[in-house]
PDB file of N, CA and C in Angstrom:
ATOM      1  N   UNK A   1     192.797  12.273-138.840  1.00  0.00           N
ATOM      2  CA  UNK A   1     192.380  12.157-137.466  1.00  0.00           C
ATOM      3  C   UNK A   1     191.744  10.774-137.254  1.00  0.00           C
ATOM      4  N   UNK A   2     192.152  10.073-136.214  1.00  0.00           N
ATOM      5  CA  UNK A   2     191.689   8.958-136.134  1.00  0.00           C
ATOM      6  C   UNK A   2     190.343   9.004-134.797  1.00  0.00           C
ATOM      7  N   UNK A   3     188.901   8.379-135.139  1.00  0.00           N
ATOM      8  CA  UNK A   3     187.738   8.881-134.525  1.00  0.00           C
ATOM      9  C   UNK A   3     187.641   7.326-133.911  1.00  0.00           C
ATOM     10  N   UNK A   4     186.544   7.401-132.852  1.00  0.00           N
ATOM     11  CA  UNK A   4     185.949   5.933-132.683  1.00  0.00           C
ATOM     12  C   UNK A   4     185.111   5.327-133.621  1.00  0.00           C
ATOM     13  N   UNK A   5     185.091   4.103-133.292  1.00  0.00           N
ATOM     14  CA  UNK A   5     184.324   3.557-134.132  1.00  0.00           C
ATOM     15  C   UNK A   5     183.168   3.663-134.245  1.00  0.00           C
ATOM     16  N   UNK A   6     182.558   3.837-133.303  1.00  0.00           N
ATOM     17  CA  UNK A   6     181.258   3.961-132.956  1.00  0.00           C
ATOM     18  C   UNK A   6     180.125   5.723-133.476  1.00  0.00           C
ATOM     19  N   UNK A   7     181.505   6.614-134.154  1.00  0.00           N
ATOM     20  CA  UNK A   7     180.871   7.470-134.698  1.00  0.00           C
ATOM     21  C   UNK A   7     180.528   7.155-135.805  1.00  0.00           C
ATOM     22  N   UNK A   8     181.043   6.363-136.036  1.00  0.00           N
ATOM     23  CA  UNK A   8     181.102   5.528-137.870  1.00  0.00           C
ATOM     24  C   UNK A   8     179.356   5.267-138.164  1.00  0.00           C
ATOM     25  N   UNK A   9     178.516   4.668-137.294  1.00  0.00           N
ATOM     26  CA  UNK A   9     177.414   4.111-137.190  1.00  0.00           C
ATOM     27  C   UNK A   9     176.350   5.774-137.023  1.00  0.00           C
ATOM     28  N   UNK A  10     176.891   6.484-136.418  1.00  0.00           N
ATOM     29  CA  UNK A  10     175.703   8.040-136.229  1.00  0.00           C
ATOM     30  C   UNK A  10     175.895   8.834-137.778  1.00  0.00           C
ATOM     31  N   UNK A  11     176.519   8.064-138.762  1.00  0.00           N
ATOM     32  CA  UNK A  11     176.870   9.277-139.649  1.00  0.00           C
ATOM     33  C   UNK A  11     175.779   9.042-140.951  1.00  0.00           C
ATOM     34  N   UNK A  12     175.009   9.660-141.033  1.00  0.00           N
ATOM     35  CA  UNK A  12     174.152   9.560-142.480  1.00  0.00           C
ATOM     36  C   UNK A  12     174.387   9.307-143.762  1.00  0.00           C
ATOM     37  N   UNK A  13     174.556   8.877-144.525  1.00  0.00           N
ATOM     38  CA  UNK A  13     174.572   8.627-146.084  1.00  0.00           C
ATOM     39  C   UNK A  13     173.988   9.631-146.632  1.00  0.00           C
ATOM     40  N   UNK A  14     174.647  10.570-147.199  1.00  0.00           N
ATOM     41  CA  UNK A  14     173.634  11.939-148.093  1.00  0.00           C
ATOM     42  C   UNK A  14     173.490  11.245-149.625  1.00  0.00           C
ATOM     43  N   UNK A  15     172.720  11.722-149.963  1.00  0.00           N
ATOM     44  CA  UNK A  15     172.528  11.187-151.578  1.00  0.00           C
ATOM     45  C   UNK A  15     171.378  12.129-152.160  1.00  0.00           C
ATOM     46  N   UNK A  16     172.214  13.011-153.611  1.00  0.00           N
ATOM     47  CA  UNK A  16     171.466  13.848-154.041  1.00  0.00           C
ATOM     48  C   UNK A  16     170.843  13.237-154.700  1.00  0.00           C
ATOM     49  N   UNK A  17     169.876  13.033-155.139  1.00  0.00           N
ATOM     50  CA  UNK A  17     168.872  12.232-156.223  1.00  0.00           C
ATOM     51  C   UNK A  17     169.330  13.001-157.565  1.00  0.00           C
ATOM     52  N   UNK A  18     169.368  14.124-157.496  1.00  0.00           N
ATOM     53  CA  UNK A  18     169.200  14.738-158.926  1.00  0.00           C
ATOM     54  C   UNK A  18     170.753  14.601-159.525  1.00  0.00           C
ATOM     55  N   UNK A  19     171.461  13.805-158.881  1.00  0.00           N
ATOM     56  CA  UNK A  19     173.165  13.798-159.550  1.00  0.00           C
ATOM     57  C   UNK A  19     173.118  12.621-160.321  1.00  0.00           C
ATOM     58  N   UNK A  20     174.458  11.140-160.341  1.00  0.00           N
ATOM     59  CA  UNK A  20     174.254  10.287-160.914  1.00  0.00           C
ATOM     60  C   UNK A  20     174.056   9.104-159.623  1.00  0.00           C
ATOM     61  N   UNK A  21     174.252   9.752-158.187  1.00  0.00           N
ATOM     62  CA  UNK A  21     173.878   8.894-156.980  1.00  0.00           C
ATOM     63  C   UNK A  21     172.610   8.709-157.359  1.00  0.00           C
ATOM     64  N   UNK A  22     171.345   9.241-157.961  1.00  0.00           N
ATOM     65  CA  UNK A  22     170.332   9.085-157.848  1.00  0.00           C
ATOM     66  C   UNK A  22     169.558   7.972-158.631  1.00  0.00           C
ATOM     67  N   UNK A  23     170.405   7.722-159.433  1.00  0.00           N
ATOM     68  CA  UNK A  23     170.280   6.293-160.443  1.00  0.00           C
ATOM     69  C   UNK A  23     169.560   5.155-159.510  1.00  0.00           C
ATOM     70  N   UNK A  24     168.794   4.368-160.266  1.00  0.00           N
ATOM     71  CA  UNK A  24     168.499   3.176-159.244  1.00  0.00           C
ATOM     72  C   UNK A  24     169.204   1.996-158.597  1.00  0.00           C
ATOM     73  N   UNK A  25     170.635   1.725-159.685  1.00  0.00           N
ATOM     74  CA  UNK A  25     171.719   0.970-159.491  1.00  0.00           C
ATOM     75  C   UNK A  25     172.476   1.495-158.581  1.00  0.00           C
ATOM     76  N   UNK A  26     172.764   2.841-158.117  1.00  0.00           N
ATOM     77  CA  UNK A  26     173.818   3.292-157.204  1.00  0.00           C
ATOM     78  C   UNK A  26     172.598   2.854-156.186  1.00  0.00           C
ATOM     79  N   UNK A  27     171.364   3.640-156.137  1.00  0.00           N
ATOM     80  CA  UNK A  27     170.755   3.120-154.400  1.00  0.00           C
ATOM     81  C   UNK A  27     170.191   1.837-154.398  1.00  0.00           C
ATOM     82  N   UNK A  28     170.516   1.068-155.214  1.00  0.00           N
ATOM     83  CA  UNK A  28     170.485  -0.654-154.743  1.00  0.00           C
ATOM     84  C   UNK A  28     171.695  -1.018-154.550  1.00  0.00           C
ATOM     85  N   UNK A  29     172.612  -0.407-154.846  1.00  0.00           N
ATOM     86  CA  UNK A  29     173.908  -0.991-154.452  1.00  0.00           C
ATOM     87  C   UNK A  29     174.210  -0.191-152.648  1.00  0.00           C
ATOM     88  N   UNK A  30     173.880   1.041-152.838  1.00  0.00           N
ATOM     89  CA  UNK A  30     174.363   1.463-151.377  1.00  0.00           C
ATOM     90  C   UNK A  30     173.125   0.812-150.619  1.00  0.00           C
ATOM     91  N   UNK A  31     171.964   0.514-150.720  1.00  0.00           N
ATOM     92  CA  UNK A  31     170.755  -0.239-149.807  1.00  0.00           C
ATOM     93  C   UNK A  31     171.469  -1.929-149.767  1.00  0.00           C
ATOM     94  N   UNK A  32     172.221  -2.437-150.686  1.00  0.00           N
ATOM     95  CA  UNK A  32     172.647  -3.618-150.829  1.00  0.00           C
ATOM     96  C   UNK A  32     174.312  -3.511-149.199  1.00  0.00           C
ATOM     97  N   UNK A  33     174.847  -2.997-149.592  1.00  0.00           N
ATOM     98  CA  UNK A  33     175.756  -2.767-148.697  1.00  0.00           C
ATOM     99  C   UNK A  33     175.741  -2.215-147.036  1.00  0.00           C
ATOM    100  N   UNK A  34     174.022  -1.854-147.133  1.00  0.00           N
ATOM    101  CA  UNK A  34     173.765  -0.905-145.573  1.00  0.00           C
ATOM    102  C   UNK A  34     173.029  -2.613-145.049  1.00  0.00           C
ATOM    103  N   UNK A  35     172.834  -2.892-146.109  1.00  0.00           N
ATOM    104  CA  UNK A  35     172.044  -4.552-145.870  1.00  0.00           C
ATOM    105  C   UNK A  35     172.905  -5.163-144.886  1.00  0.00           C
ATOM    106  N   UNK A  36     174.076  -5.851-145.670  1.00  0.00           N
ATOM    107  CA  UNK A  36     175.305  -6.090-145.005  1.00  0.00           C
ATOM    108  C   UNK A  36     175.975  -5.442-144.027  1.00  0.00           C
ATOM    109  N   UNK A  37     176.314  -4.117-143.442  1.00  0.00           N
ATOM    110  CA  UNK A  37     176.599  -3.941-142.569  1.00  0.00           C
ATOM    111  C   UNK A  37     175.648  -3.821-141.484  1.00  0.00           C
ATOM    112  N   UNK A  38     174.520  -3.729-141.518  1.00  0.00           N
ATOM    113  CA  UNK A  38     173.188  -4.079-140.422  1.00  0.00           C
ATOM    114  C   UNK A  38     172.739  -5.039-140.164  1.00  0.00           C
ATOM    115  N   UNK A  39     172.892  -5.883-140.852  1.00  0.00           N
ATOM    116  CA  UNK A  39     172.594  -7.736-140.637  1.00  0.00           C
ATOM    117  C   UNK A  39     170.805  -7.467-141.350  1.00  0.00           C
ATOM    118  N   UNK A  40     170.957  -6.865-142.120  1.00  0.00           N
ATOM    119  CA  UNK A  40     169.112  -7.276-142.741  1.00  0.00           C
ATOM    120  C   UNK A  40     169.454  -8.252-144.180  1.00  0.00           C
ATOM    121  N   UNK A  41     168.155  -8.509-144.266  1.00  0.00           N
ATOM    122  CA  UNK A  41     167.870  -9.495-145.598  1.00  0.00           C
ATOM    123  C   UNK A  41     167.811  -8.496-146.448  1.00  0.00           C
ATOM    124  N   UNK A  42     169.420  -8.845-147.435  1.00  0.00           N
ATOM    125  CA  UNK A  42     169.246  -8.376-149.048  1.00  0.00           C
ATOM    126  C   UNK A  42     167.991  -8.905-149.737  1.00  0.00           C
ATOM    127  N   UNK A  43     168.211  -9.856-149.930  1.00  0.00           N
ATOM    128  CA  UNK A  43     167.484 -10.504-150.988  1.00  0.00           C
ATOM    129  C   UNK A  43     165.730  -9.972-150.672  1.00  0.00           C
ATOM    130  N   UNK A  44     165.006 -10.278-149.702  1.00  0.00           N
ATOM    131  CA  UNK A  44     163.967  -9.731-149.330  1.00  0.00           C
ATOM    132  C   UNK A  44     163.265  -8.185-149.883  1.00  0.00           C
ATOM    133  N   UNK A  45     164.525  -7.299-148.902  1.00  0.00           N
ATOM    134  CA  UNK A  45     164.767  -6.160-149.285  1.00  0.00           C
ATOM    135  C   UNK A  45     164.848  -5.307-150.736  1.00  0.00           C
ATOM    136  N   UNK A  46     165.700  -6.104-151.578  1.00  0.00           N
ATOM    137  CA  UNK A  46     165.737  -5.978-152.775  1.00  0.00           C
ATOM    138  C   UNK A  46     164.555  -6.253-154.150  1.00  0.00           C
ATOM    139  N   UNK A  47     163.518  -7.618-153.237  1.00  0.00           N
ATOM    140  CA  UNK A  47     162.465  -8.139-153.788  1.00  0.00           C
ATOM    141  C   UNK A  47     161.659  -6.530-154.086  1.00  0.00           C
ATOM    142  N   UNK A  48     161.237  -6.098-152.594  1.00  0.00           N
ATOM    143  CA  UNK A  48     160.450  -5.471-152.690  1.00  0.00           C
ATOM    144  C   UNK A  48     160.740  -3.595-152.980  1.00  0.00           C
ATOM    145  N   UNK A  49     162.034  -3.466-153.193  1.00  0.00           N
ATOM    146  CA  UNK A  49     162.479  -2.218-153.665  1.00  0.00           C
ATOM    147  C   UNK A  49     162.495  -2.623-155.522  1.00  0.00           C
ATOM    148  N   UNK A  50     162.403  -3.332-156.037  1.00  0.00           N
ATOM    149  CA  UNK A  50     162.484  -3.575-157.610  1.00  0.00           C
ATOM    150  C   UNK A  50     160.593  -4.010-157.515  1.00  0.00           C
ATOM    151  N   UNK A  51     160.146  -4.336-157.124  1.00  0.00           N
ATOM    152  CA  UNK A  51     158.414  -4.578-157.084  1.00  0.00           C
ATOM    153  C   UNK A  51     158.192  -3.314-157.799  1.00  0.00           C
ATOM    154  N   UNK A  52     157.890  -2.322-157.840  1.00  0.00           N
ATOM    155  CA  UNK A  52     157.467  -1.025-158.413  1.00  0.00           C
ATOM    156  C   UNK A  52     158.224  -0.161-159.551  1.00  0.00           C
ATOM    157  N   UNK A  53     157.844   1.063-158.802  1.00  0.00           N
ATOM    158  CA  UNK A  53     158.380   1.877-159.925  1.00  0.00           C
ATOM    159  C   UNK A  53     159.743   2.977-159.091  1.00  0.00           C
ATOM    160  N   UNK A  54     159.972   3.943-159.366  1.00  0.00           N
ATOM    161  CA  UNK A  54     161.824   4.465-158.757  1.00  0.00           C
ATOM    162  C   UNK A  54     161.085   5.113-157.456  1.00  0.00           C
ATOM    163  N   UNK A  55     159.705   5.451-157.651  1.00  0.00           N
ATOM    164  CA  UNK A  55     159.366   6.326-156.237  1.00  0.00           C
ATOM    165  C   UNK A  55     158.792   5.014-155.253  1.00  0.00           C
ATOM    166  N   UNK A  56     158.661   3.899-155.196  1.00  0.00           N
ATOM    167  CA  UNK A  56     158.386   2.876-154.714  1.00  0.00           C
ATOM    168  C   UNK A  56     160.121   2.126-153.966  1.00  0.00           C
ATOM    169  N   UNK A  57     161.068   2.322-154.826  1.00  0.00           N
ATOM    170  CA  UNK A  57     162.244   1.794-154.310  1.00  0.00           C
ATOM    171  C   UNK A  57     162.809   2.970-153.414  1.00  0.00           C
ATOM    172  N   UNK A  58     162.285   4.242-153.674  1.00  0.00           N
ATOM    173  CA  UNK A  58     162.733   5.555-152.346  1.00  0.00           C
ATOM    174  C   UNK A  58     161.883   5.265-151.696  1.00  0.00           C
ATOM    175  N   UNK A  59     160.912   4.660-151.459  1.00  0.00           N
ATOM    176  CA  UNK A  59     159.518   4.679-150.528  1.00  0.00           C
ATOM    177  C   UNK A  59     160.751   3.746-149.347  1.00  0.00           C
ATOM    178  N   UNK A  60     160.885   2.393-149.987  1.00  0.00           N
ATOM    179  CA  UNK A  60     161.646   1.433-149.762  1.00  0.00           C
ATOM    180  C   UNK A  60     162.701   1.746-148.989  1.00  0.00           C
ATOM    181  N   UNK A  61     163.723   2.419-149.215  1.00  0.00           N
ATOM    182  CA  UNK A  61     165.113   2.538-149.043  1.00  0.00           C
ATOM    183  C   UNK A  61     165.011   3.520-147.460  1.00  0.00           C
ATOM    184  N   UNK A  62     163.507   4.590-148.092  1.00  0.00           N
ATOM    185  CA  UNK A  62     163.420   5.751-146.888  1.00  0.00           C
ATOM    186  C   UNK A  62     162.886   4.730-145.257  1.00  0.00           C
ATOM    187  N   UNK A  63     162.458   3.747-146.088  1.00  0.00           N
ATOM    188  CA  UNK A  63     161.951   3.457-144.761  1.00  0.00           C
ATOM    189  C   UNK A  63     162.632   1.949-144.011  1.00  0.00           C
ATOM    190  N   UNK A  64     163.521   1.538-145.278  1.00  0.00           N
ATOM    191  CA  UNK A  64     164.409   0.698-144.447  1.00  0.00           C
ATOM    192  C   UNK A  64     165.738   1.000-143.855  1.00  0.00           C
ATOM    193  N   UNK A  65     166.158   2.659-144.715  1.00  0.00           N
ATOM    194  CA  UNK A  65     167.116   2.909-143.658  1.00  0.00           C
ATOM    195  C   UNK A  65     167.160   4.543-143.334  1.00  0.00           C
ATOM    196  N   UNK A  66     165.774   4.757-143.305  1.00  0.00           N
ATOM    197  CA  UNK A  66     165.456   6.390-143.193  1.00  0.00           C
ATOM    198  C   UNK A  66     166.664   6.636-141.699  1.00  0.00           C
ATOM    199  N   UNK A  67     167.251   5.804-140.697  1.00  0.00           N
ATOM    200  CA  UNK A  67     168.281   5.967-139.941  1.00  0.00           C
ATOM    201  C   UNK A  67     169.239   6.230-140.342  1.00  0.00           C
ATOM    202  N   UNK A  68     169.607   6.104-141.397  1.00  0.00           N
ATOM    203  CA  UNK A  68     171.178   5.897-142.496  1.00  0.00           C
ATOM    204  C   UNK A  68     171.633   6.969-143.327  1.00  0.00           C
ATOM    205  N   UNK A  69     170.285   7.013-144.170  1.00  0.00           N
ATOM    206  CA  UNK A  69     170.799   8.151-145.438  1.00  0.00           C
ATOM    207  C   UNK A  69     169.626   8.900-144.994  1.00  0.00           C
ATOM    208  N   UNK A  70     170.190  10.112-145.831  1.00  0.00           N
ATOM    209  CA  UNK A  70     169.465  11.634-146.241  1.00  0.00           C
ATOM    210  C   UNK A  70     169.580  11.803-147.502  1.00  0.00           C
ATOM    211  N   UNK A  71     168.312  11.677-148.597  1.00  0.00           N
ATOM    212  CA  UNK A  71     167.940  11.896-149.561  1.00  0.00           C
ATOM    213  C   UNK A  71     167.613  13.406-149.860  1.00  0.00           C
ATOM    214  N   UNK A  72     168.074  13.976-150.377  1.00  0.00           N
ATOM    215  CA  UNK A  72     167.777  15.402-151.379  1.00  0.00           C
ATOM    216  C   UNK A  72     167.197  14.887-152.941  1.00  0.00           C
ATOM    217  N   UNK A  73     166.126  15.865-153.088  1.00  0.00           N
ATOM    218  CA  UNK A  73     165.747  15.920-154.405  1.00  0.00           C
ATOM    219  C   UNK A  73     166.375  17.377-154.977  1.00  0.00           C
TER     220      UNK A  73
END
């Protein structure tokens, strides 16, 4: 089925934490790529999601694209 484009942008990112999505390399890579399609600063972004520890880079991710994804523990 072919949709608009514009549903493309309302659709959430699910990500179970407790699978292998939950790794810190898969959600710097999908926070690296939501970077790029939103026009935000990787590099910035990335500074301060690697600053800490794994509940510091979900602190991070929840609140730079708590619009985007839905995290399950």
């Amino acid at each position: 089925m072919i949709k608009n484009r514009s549903e493309l942008a309302r659709r959430s990112i699910e990500i179970d934490l407790s699978s292998s999505q939950g790794n810190a390399f898969f959600l710097l890579g999908t926070a690296k790529r939501l970077c790029s399609q939103l026009g935000k600063n990787w590099e910035e972004i990335e500074k301060e999601m690697t600053s800490g520890d794994y509940e510091n880079l979900l602190s991070v991710l929840e609140r730079e694209f708590g619009d985007h994804i839905v995290l399950y523990r």
